[in-house]
Protein backbone atom coordinates (compact mmCIF):
# COMPACT_ATOMS: atom_id res chain seq x y z
CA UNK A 1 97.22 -81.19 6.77
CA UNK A 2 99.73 -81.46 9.63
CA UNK A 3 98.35 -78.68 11.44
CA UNK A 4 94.90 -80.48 11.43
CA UNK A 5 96.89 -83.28 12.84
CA UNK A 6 98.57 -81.69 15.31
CA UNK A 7 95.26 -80.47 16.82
CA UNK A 8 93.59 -83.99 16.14
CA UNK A 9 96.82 -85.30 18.53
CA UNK A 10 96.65 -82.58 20.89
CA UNK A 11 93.07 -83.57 21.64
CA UNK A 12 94.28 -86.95 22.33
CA UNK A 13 93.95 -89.00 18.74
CA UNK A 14 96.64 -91.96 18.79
CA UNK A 15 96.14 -92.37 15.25
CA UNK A 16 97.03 -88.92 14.68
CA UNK A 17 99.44 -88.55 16.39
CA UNK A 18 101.28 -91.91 14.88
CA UNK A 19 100.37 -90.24 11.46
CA UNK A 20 102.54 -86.97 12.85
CA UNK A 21 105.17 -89.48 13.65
CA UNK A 22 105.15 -91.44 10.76
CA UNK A 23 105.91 -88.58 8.83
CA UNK A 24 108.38 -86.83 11.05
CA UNK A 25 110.15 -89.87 12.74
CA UNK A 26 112.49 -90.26 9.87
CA UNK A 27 113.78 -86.56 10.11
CA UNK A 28 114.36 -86.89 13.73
CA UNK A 29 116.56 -89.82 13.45
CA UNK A 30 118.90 -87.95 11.28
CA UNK A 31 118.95 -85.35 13.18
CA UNK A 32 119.73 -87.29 16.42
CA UNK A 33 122.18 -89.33 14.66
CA UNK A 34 124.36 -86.49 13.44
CA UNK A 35 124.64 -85.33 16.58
CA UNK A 36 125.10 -88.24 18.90
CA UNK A 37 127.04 -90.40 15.34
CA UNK A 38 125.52 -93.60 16.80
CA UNK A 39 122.46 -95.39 15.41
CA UNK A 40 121.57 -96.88 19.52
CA UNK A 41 121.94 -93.78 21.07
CA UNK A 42 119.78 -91.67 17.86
CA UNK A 43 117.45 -94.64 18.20
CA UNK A 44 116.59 -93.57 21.85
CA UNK A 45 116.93 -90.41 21.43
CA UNK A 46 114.34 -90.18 18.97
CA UNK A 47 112.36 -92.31 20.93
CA UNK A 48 112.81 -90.68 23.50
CA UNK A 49 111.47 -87.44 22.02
CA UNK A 50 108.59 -88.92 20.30
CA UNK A 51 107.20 -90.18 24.08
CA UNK A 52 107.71 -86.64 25.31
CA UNK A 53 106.10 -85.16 22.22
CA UNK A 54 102.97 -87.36 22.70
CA UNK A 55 103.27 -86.63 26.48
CA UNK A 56 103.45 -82.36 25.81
CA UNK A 57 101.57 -81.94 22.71
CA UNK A 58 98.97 -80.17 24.92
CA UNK A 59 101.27 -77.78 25.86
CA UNK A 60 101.96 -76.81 22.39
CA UNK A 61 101.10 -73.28 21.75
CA UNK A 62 101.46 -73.09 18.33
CA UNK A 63 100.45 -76.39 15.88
CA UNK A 64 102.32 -74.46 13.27
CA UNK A 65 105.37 -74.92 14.89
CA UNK A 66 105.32 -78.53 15.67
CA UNK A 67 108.53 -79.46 13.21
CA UNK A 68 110.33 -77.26 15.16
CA UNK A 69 108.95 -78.17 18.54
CA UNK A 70 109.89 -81.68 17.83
CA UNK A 71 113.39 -80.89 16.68
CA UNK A 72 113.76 -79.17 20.11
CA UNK A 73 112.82 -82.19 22.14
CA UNK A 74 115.49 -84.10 20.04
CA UNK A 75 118.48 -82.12 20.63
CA UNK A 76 117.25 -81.95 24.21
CA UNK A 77 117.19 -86.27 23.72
CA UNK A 78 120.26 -85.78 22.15
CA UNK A 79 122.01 -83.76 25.21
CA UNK A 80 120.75 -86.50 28.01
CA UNK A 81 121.57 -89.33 25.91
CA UNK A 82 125.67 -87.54 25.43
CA UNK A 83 125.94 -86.90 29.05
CA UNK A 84 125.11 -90.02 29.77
CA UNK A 85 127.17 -91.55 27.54
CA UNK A 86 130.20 -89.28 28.10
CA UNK A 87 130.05 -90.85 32.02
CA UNK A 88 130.39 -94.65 30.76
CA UNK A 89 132.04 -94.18 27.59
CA UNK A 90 135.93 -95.80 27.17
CA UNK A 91 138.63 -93.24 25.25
CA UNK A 92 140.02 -95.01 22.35
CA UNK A 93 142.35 -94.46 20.36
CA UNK A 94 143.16 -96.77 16.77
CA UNK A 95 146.62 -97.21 16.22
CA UNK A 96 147.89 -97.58 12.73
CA UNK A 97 149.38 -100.84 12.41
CA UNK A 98 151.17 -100.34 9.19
CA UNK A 99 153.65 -97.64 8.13
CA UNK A 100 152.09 -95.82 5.71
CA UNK A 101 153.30 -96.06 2.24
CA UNK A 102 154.11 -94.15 -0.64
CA UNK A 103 151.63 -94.67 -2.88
CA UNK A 104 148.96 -93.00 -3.36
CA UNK A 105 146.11 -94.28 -1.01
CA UNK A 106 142.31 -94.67 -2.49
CA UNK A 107 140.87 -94.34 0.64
CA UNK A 108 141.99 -90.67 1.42
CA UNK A 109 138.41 -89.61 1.10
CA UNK A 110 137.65 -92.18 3.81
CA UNK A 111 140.66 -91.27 6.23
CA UNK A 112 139.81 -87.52 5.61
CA UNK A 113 135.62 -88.90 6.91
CA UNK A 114 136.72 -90.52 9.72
CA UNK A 115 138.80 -87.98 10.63
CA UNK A 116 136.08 -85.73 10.55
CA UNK A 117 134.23 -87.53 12.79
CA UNK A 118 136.44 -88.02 15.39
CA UNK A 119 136.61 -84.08 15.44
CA UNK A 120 133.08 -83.98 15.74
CA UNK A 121 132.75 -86.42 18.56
CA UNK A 122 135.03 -83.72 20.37
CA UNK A 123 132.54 -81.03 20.64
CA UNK A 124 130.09 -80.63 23.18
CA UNK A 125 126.29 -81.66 22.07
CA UNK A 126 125.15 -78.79 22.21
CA UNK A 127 127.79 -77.69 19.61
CA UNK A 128 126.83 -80.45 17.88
CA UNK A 129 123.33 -79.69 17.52
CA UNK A 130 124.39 -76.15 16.08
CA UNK A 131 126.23 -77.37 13.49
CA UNK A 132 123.90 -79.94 12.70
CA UNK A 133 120.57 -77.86 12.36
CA UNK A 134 122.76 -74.81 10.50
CA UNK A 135 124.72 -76.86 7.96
CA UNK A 136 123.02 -80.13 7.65
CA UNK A 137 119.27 -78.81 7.93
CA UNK A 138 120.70 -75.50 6.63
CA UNK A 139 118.33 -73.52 9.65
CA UNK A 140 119.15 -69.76 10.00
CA UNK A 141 121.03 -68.92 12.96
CA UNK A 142 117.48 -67.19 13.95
CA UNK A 143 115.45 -70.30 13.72
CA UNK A 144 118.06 -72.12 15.95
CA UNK A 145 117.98 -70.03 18.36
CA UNK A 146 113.71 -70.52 18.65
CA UNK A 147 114.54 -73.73 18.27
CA UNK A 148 116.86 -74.27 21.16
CA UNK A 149 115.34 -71.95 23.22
CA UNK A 150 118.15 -69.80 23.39
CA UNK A 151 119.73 -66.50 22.49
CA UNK A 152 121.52 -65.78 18.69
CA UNK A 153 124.21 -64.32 20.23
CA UNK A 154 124.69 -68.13 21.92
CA UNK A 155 124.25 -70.01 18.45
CA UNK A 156 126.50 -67.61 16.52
CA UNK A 157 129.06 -68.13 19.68
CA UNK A 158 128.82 -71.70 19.76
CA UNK A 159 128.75 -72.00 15.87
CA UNK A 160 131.91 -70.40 15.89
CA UNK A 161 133.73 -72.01 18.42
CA UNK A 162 132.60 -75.46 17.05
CA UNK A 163 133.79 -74.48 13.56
CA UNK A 164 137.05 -73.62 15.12
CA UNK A 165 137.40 -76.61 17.25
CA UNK A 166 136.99 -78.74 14.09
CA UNK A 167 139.32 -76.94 12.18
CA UNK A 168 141.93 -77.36 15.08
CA UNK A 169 141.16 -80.76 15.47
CA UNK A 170 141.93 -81.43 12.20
CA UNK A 171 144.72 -79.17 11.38
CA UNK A 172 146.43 -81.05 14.82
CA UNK A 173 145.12 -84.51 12.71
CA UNK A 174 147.74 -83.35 9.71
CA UNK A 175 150.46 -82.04 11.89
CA UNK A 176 150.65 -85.54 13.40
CA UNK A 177 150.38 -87.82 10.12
CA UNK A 178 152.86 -85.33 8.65
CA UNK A 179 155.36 -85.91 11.78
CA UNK A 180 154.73 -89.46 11.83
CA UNK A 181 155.16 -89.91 7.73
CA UNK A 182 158.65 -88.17 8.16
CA UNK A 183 160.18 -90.57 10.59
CA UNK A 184 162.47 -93.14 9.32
CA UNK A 185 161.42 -96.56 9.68
């Protein structure tokens, strides 16, 4: 069915191509959105990719491979949309107001979340979009690498500096709390 789609779009169908979108468009904004971890920016991004899908699709070589091809275009969305981002985006950094207390604190699972997140806004996009198509969309590190357009020795590298980034991230995240928790008041 998609196949017959894809070639129904390639030949220059709108409504087929909207069909292929309809069906995809949902997948893409995840996928944008758990690299980039803001709805705007996924938003374009997926946009973004959708306009350069409908502008390419002749250039597709193989109407199989058009879930893939379209996950391609949004990571590449997803890199111009960080860059540009990364060159008008403001540092912040949330100070706690209150000492922390005793007590055992219900929203752990939250704190540990957001401090997830902030480790993942470290990376690079393009680490990003490893991690995101190998754990979240659970690719093999082979299919990245088609995806992407790049070598598996490059995925596996930047999977594993990525994982190790986070891990640092957030092993520097408990050093601190632990540090500040210590001090007297």
């Amino acid at each position: 069915m998609q196949a017959e789609l894809v070639e129904r779009a390639r030949q220059g169908d709108r409504d087929a191509f909207e069909a292929l979108a309809a069906s995809i468009v949902d997948r893409c904004y995840a996928l944008a959105y758990r690299i980039l971890r803001d709805p705007a920016l996924a938003q374009d991004a997926t946009q973004q990719a959708l306009l350069g899908a409908w502008r390419d699709l002749a250039r597709l070589r193989e109407p199989d491979r058009f879930d893939a091809w379209l996950h391609r275009l949004v990571v590449h969305a997803c890199y111009a949309k960080a860059r540009a981002q990364r060159r008008w985006s403001a540092r912040i950094r949330v100070l706690e107001i209150d000492p922390p207390t005793s007590s055992p604190d219900v929203a752990r699972s939250v704190a540990a979340r957001d401090d997830l997140t902030r480790a993942f806004r470290r990376l690079s996009p393009e680490q990003r979009a490893v991690v995101v198509l190998h754990h979240h969309l659970g690719y093999p590190l082979t299919e990245i690498a088609t995806t992407l357009g790049i070598p598996v020795g490059t995925v596996r590298s930047r999977l594993h500096y990525a994982v190790r980034q986070l891990r640092a991230v957030l092993d520097s995240d408990d050093r601190a709390t632990a540090t500040s928790e210590e001090r007297p008041a």
